[in-house]
N, C-alpha and C. Protein backbone atom coordinates (compact mmCIF):
# COMPACT_ATOMS: atom_id res chain seq x y z
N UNK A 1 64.04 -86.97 -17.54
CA UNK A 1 63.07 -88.04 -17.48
C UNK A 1 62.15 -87.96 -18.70
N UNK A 2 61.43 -89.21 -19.15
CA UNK A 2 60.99 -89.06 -20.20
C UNK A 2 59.63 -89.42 -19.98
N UNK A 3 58.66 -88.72 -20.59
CA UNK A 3 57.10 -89.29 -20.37
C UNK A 3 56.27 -89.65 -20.98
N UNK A 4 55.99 -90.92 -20.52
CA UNK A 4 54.79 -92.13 -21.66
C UNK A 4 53.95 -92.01 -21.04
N UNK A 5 52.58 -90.99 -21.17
CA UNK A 5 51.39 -91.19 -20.95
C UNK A 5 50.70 -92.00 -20.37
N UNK A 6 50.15 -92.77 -19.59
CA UNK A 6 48.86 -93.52 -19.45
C UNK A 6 47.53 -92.80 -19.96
N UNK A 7 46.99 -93.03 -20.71
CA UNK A 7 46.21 -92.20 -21.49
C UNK A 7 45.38 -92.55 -22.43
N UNK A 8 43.89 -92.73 -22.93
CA UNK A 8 43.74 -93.08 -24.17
C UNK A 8 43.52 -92.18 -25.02
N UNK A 9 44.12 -91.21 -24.85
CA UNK A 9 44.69 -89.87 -26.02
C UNK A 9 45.47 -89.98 -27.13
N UNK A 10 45.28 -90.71 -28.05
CA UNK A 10 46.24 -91.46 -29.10
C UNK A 10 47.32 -90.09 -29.35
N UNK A 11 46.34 -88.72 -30.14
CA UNK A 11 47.51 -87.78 -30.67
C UNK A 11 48.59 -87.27 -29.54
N UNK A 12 48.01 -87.24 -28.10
CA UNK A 12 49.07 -87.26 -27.02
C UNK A 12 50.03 -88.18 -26.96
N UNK A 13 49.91 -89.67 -26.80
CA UNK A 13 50.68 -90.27 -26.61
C UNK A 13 52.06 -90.35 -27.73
N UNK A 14 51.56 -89.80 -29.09
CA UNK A 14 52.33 -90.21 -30.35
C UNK A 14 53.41 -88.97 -30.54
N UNK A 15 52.39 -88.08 -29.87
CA UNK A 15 53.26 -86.79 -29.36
C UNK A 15 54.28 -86.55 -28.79
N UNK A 16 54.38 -87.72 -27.54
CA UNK A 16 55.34 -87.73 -26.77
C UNK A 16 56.40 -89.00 -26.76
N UNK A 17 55.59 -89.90 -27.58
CA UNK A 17 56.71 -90.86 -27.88
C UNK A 17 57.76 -90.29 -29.10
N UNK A 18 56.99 -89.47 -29.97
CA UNK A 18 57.99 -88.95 -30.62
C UNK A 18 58.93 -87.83 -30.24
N UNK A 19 58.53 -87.58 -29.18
CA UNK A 19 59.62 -86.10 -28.34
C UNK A 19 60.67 -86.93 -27.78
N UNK A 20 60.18 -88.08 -27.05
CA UNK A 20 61.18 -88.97 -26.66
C UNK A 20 62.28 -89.72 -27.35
N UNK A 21 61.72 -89.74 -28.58
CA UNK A 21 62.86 -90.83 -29.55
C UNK A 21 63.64 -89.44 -30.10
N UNK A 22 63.54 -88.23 -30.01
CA UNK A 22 64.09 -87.17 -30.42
C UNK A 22 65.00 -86.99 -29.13
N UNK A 23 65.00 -87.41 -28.39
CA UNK A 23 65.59 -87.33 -26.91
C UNK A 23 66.82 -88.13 -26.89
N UNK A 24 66.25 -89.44 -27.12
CA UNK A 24 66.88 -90.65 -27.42
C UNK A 24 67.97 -90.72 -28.57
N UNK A 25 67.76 -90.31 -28.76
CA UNK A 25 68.43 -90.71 -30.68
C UNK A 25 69.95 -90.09 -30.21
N UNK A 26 70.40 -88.96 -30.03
CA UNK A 26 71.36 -88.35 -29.95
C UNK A 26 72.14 -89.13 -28.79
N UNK A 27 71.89 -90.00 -28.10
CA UNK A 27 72.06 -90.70 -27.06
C UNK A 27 72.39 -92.03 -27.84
N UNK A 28 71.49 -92.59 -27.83
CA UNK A 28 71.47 -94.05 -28.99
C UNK A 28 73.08 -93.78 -29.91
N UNK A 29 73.00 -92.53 -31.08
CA UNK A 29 74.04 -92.72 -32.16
C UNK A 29 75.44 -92.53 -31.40
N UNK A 30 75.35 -91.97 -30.07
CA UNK A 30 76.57 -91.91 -29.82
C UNK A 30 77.22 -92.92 -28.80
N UNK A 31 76.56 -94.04 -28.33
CA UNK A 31 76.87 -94.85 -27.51
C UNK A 31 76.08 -95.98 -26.86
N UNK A 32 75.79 -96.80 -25.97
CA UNK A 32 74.46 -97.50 -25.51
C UNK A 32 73.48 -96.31 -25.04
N UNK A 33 72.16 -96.54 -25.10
CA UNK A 33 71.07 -96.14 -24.23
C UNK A 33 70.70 -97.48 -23.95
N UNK A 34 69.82 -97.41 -22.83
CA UNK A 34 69.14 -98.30 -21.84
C UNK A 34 67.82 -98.04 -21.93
N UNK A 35 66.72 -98.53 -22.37
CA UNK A 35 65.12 -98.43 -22.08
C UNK A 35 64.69 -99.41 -21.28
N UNK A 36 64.81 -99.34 -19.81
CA UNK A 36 64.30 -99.91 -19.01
C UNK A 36 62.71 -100.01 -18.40
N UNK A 37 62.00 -100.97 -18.26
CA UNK A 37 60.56 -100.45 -18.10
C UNK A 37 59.95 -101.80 -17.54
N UNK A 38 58.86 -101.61 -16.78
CA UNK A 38 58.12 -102.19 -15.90
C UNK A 38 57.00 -103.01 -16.69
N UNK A 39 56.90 -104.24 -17.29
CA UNK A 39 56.10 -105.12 -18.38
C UNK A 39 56.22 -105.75 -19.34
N UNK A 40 55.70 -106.11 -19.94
CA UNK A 40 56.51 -106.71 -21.16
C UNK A 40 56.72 -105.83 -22.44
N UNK A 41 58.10 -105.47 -22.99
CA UNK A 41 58.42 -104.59 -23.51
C UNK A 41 57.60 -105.18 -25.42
N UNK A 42 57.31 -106.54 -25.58
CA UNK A 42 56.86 -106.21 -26.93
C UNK A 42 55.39 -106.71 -26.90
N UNK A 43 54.74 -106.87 -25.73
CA UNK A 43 53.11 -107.49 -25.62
C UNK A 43 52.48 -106.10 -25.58
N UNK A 44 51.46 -105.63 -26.25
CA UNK A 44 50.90 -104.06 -25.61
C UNK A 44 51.80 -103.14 -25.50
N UNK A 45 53.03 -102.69 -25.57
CA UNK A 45 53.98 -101.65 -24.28
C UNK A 45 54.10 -100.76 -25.33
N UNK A 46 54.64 -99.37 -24.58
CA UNK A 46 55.31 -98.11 -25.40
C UNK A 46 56.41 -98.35 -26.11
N UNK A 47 57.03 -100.06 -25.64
CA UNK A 47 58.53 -100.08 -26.20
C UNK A 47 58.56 -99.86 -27.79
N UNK A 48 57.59 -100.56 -28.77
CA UNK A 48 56.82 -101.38 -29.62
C UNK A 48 57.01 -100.16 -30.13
N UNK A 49 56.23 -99.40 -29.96
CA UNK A 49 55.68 -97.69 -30.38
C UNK A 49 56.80 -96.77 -30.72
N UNK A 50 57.58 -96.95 -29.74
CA UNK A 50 59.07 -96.51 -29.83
C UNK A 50 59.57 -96.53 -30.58
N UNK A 51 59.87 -97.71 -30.70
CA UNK A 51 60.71 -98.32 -31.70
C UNK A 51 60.14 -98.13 -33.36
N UNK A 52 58.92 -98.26 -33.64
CA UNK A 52 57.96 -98.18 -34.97
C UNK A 52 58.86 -96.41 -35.28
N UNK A 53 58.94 -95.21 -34.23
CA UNK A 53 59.34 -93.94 -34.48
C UNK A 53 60.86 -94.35 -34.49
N UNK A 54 61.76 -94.94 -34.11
CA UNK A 54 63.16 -95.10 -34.05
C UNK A 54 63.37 -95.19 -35.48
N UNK A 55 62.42 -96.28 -36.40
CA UNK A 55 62.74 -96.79 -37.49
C UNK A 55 62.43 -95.93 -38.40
N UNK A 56 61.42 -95.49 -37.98
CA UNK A 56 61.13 -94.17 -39.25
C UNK A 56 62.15 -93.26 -39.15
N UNK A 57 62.76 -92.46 -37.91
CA UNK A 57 63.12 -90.90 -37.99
C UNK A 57 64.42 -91.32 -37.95
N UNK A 58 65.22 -92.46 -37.29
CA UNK A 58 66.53 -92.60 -37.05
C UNK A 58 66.62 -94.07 -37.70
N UNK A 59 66.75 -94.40 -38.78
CA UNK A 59 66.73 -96.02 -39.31
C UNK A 59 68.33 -96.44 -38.96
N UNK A 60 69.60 -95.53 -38.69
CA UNK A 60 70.55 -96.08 -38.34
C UNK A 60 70.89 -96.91 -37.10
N UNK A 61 69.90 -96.47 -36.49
CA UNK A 61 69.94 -96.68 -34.79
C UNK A 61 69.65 -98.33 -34.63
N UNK A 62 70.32 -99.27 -34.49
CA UNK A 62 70.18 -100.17 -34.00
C UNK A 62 69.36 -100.52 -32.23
N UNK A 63 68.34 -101.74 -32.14
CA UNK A 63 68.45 -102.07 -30.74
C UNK A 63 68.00 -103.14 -30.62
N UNK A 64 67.98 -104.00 -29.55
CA UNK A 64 67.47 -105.14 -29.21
C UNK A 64 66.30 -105.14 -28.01
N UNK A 65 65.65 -106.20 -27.84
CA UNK A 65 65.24 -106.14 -26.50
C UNK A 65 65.48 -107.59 -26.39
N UNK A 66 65.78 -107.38 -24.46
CA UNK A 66 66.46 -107.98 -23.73
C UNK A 66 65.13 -108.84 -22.73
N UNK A 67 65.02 -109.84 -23.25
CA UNK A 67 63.79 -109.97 -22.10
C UNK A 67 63.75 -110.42 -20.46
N UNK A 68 62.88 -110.21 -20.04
CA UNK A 68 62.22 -110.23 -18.51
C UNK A 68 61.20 -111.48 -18.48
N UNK A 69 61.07 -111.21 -16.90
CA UNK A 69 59.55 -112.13 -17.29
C UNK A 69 58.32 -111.30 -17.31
N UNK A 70 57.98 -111.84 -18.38
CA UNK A 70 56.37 -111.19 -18.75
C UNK A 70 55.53 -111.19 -17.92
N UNK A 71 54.40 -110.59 -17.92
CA UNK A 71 53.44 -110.36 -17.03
C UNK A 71 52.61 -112.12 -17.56
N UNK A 72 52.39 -112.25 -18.47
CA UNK A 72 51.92 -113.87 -18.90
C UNK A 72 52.27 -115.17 -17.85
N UNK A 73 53.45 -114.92 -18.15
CA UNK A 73 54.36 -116.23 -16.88
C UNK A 73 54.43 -116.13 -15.51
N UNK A 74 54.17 -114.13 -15.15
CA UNK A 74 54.50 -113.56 -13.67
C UNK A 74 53.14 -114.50 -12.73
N UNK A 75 51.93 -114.07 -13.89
CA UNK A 75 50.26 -114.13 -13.64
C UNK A 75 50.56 -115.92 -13.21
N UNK A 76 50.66 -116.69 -13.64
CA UNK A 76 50.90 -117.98 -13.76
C UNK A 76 51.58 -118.13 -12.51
N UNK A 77 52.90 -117.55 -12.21
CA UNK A 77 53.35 -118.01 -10.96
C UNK A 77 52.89 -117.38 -9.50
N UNK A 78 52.35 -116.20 -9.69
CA UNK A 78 51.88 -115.73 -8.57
C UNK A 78 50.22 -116.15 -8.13
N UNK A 79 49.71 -116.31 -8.98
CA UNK A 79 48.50 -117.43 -8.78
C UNK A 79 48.29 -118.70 -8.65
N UNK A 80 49.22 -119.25 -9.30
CA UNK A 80 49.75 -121.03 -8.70
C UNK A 80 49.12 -121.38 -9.20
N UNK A 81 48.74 -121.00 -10.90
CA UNK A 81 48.48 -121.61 -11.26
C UNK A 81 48.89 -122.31 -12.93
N UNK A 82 48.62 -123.43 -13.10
CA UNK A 82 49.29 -124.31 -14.23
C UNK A 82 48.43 -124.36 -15.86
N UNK A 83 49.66 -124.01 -16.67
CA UNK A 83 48.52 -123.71 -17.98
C UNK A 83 49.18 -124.74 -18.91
N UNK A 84 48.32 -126.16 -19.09
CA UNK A 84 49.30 -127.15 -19.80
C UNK A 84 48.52 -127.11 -21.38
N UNK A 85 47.72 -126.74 -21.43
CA UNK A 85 46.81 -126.95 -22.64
C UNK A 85 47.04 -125.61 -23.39
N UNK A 86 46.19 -124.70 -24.30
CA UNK A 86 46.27 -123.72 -25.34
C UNK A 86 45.53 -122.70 -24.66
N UNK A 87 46.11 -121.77 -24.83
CA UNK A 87 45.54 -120.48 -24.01
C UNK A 87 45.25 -119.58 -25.47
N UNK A 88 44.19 -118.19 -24.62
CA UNK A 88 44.34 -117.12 -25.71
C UNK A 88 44.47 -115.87 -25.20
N UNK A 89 45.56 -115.39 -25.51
CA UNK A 89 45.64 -113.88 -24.97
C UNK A 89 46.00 -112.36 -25.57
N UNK A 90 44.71 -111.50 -24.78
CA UNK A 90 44.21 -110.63 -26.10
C UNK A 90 44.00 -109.34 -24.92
N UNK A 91 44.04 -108.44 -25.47
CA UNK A 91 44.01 -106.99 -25.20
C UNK A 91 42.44 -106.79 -25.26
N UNK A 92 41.72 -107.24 -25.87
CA UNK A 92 40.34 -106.95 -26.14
C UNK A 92 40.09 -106.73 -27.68
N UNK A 93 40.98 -106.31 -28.42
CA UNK A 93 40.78 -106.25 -29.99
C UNK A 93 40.83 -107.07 -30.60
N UNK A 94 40.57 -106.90 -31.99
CA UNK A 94 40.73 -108.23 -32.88
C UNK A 94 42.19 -108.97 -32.92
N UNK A 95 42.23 -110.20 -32.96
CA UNK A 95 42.87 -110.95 -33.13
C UNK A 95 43.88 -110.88 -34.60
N UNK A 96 45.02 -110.64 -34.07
CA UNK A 96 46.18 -110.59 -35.43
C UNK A 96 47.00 -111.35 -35.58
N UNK A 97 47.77 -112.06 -34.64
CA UNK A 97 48.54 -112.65 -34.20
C UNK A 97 47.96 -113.91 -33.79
N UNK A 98 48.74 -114.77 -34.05
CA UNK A 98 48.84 -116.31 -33.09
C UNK A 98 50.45 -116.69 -32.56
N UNK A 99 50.75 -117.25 -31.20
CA UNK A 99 51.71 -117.81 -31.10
C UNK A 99 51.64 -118.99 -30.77
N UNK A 100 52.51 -120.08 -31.70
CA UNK A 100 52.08 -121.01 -31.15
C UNK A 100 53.80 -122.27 -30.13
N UNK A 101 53.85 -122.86 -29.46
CA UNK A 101 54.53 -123.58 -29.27
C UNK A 101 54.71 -124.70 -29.67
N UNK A 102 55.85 -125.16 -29.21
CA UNK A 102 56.19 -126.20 -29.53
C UNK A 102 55.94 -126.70 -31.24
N UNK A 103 55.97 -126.02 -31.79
CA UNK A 103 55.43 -126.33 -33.40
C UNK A 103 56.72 -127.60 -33.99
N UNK A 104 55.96 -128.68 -33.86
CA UNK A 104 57.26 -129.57 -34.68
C UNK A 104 57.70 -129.47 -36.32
N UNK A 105 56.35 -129.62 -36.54
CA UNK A 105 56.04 -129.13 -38.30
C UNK A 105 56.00 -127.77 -38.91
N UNK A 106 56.59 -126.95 -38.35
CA UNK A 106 56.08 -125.96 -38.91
C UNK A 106 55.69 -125.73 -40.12
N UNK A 107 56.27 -125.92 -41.46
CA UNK A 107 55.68 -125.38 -42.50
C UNK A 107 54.17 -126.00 -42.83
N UNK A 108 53.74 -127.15 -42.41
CA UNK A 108 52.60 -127.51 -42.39
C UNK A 108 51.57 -126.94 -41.41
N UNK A 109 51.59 -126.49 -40.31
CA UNK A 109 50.99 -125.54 -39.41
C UNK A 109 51.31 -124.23 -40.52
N UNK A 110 51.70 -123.85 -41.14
CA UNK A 110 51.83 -122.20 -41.47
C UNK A 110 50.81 -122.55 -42.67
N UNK A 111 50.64 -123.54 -43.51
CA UNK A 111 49.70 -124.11 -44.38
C UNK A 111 48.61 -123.97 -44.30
N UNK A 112 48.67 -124.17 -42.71
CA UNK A 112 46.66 -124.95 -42.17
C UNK A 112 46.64 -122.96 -41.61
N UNK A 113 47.18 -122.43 -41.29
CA UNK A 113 47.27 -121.03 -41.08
C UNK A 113 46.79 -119.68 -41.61
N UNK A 114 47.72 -120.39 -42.92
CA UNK A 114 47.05 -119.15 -44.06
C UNK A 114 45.33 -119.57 -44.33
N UNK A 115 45.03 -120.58 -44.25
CA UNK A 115 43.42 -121.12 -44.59
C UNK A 115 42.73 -119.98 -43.97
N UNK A 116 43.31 -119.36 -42.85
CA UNK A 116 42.50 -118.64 -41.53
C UNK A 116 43.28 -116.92 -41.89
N UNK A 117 43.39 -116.67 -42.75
CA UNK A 117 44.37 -115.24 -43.24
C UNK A 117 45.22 -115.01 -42.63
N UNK A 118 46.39 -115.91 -41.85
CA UNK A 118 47.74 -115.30 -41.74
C UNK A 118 48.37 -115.81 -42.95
N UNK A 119 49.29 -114.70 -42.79
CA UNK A 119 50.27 -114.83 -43.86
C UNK A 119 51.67 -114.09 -43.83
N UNK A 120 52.10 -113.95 -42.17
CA UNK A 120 53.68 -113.48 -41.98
C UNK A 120 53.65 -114.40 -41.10
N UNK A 121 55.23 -115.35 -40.81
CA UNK A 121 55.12 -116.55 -39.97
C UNK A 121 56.82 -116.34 -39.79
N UNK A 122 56.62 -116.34 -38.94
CA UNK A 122 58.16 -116.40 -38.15
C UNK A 122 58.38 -117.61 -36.96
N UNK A 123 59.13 -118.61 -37.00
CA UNK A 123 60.00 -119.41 -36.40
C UNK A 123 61.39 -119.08 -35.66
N UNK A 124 61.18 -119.23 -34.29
CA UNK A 124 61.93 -119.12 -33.66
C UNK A 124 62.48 -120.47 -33.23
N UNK A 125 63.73 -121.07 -33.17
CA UNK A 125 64.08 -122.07 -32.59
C UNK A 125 65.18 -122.36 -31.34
N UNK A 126 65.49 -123.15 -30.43
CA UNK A 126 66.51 -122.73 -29.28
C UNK A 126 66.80 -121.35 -28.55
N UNK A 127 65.44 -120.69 -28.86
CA UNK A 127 66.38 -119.26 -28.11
C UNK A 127 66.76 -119.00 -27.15
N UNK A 128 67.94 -117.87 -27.56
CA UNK A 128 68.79 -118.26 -26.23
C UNK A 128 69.20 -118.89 -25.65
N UNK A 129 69.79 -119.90 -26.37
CA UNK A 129 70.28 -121.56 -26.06
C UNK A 129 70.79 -122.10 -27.38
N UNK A 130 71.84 -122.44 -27.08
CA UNK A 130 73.35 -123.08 -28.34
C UNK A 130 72.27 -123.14 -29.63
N UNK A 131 72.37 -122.95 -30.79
CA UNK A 131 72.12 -123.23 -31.72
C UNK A 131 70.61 -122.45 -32.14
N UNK A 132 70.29 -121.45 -31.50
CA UNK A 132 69.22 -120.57 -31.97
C UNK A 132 69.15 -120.39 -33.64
N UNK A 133 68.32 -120.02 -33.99
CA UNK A 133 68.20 -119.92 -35.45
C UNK A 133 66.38 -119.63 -35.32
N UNK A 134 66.45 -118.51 -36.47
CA UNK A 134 65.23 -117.49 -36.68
C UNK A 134 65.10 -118.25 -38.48
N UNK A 135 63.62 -118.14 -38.61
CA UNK A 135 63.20 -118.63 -39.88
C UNK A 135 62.21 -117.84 -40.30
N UNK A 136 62.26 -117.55 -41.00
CA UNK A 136 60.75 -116.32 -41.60
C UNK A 136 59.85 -116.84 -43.06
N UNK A 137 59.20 -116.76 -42.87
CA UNK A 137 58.07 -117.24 -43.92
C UNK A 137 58.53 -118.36 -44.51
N UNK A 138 58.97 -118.19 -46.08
CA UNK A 138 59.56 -118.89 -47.03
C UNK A 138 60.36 -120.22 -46.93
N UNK A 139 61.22 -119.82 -45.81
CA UNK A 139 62.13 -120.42 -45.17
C UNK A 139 61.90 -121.16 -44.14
N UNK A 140 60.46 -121.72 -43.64
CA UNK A 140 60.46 -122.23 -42.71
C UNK A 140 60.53 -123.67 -42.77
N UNK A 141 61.57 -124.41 -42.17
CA UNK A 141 61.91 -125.51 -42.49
C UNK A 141 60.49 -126.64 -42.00
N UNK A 142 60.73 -128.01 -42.51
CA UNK A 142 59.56 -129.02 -42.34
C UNK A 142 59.11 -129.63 -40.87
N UNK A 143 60.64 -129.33 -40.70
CA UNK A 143 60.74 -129.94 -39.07
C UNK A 143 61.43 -128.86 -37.77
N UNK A 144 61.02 -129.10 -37.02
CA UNK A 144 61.58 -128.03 -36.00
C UNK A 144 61.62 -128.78 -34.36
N UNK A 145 62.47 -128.26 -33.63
CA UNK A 145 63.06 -128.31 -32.60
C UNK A 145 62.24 -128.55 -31.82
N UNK A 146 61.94 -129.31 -30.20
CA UNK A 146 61.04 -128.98 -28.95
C UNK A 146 60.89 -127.65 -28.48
N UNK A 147 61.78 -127.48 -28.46
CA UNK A 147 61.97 -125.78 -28.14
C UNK A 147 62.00 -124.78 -29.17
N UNK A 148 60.87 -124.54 -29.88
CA UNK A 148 60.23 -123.56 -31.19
C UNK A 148 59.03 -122.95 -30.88
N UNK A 149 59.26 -121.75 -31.47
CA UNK A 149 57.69 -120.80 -31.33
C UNK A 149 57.59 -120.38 -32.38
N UNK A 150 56.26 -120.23 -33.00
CA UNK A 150 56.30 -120.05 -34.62
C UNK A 150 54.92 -118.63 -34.15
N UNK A 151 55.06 -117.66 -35.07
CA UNK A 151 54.81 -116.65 -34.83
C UNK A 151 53.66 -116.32 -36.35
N UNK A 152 52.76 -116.35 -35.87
CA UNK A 152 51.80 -116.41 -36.95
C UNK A 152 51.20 -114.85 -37.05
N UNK A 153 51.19 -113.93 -37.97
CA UNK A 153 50.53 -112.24 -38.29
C UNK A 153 49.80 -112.36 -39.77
N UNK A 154 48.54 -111.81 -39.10
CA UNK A 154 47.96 -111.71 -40.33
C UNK A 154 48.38 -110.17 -40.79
């Protein structure tokens, strides 16, 4: 079994996520591993953390994540309640990130964006559904899909 802290002990936790990906790895290069876990694996989670040590100590190691439903959408349905307008959701720290939906224009939203210091922008379009296609900065086309999330990091 492997153990992720609850903790706000940073040098603990980094401690043991890295004992774990030392765990992992020999597992990973030789076949599937499974990281199964209770939340959303890239909002806040240890997955994130993980993975940041996967890339450093083992860069061969391929993985994906597979998503669930988030605690975002869970909160929404188990409270009954409906979020049609712009939300903001934050851990308590500064703000790095924006996601936004439905973006029709994107490269003109990534425009009005940088005004506000982002400046990594990722487009997602159809995911997980016929004709997906990922766009990153440079490349982000003028027009985009109903079904697009454009991913704004400062």
């Amino acid at each position: 079994m492997l153990s992720f802290p609850m903790t706000d002990d940073q040098e603990y936790i980094k401690r043991c996520i890295e004992e774990n990906a030392d765990k992992i790895a020999p597992v990973a290069k030789n076949g599937l591993a499974v990281f199964c876990i209770l939340g959303d694996p890239n909002f806040y989670g240890t997955f994130g953390r993980l993975c940041s040590v996967l890339d450093e100590k083992y860069p061969e190691i391929e993985y994906e994540t597979v998503p669930g439903v988030s605690s975002i959408t869970a909160l929404a349905s188990a409270a009954g309640i409906y979020i049609n307008g712009g939300i903001e959701i934050s851990d308590g720290s500064e703000t790095d990130c924006r996601i936004l939906l439905k973006v029709r224009k994107p490269r003109q939203k990534a425009e009005e964006l940088k005004k506000e210091g982002y400046s990594n922008f990722i487009l997602a379009e159809r995911m997980y559904m016929s004709g997906q296609r990922i766009y990153r900065n440079d490349s982000l086309p003028e027009e985009s899909a109903y079904f697009s999330v454009l991913f704004a990091g400062k």
